[in-house]
Protein backbone atom coordinates (compact mmCIF):
# COMPACT_ATOMS: atom_id res chain seq x y z
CA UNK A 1 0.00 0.00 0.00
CA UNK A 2 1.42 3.31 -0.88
CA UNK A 3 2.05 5.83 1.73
CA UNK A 4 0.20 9.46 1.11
CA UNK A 5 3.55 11.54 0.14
CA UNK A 6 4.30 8.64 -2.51
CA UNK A 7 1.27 9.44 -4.01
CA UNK A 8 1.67 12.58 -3.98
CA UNK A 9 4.68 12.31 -5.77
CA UNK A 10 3.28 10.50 -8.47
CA UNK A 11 0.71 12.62 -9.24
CA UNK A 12 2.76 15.90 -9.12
CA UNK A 13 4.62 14.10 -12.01
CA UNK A 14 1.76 14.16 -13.96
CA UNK A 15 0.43 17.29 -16.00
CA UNK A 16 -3.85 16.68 -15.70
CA UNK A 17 -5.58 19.03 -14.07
CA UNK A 18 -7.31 16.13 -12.55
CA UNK A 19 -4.12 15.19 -10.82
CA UNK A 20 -4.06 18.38 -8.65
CA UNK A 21 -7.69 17.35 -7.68
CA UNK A 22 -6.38 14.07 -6.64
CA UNK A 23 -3.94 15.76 -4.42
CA UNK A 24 -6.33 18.12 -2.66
CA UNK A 25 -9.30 15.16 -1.98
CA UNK A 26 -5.74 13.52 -0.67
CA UNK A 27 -5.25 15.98 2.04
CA UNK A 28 -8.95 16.46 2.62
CA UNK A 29 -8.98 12.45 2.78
CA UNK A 30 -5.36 12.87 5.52
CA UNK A 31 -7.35 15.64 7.42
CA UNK A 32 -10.32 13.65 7.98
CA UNK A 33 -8.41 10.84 8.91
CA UNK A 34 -7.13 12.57 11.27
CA UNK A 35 -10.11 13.98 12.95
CA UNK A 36 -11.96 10.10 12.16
CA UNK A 37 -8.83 9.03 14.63
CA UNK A 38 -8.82 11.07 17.52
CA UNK A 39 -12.86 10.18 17.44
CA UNK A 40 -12.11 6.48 17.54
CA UNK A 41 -9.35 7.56 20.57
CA UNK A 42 -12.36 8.89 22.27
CA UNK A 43 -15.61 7.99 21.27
CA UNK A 44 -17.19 9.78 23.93
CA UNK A 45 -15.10 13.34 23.34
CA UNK A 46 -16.81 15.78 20.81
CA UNK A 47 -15.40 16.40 17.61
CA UNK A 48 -14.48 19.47 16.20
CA UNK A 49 -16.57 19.67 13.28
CA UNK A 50 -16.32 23.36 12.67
CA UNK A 51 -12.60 23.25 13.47
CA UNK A 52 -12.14 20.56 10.71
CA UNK A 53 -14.05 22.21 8.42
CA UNK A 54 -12.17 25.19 8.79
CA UNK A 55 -8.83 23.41 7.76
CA UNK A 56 -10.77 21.68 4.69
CA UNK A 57 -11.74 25.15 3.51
CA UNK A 58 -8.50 26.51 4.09
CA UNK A 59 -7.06 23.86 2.39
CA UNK A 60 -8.76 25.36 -0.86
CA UNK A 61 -7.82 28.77 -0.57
């Protein structure tokens, strides 16, 4: 299974602009993961929602 920066790699090799699609819904996919993790740490702790939305939007400019 290929790690997140290889894949990254890859597809900043590659001149679509679907490519630089794939590499945002990458790090929307890594930020959610993120958040999906620290829920799983805790189920009963609240999650952020508006805090991880906030980094997905800023992730877009």
């Amino acid at each position: 299974m290929s790690t997140l920066m290889e894949i990254e790699e890859a597809a900043a090799q590659l001149p679509s602009p679907d490519f630089v699609q794939l590499l945002e819904d990458l790090h929307d996919l890594a930020t959610a993961r993120v958040a999906l993790g620290e829920l799983k740490e805790d189920p009963a702790g609240a999650v952020a929602w508006d805090q991880l939305k906030c980094e997905l939007d800023a992730l877009h400019g």
